[in-house]
Protein backbone atom coordinates (compact mmCIF):
# COMPACT_ATOMS: atom_id res chain seq x y z
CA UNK A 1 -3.08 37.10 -66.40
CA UNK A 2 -3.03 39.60 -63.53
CA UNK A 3 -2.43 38.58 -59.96
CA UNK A 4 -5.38 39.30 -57.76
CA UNK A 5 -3.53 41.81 -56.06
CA UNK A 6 -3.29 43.81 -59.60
CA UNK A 7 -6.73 43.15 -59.92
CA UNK A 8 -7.73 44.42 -56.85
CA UNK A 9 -6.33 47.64 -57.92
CA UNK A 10 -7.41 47.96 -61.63
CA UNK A 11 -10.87 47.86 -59.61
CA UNK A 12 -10.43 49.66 -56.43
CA UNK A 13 -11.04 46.78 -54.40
CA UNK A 14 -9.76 45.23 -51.55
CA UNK A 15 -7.88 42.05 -52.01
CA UNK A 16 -9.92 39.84 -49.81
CA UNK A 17 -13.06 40.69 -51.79
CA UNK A 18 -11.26 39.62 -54.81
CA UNK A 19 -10.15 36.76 -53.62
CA UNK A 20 -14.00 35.89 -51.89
CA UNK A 21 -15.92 36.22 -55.08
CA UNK A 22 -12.77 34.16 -56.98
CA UNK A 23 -13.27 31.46 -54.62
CA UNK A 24 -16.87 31.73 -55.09
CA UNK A 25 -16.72 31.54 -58.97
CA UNK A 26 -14.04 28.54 -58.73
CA UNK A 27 -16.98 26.96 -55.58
CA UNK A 28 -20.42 27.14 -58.26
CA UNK A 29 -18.09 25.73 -61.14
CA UNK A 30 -16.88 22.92 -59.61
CA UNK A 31 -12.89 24.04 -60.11
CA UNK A 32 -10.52 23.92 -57.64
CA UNK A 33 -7.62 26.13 -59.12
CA UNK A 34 -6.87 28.58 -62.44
CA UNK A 35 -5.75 26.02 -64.70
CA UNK A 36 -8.81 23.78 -64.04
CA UNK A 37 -10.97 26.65 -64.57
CA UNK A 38 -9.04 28.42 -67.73
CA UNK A 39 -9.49 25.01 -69.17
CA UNK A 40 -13.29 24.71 -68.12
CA UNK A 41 -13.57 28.68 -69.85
CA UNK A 42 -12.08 27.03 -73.07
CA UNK A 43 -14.31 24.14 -73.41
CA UNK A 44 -17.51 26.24 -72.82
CA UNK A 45 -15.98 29.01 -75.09
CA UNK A 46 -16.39 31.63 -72.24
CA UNK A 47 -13.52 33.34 -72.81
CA UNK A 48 -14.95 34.52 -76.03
CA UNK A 49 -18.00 36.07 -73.74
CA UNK A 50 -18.25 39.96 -73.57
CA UNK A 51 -20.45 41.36 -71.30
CA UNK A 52 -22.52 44.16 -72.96
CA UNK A 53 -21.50 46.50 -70.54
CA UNK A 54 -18.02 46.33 -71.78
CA UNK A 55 -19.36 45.75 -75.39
CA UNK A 56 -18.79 49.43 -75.94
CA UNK A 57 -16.04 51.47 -77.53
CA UNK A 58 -14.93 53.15 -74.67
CA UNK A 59 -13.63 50.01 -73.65
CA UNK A 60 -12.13 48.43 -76.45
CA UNK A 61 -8.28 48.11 -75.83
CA UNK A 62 -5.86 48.30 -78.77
CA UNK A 63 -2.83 46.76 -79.40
């Protein structure tokens, strides 16, 4: 995955906000790090979840 610092880039954002609203997800999920929470995604099949905002073409990425 991206480092929040790459991620506060890819969305023109400072690096404290990313890391508020990260700490915010991992605070109303009950996870206290990534792996925890990558593992919580899995179980509840969220990382299958697209948004339909980026449901579009014009943001599918190929390989």
């Amino acid at each position: 995955g991206l480092s929040e610092k790459e991620i506060a880039e890819q969305i023109s954002r400072s690096l404290s906000t990313v890391k508020f609203h990260k700490s915010n997800i991992f605070q109303k999920v009950g996870c206290s790090c990534i792996g925890a929470f990558k593992a919580l995604a899995r179980q509840k099949k969220w990382n299958f979840y697209i948004p339909p905002t980026f449901a579009s073409a014009k943001y599918i990425i190929n390989h």
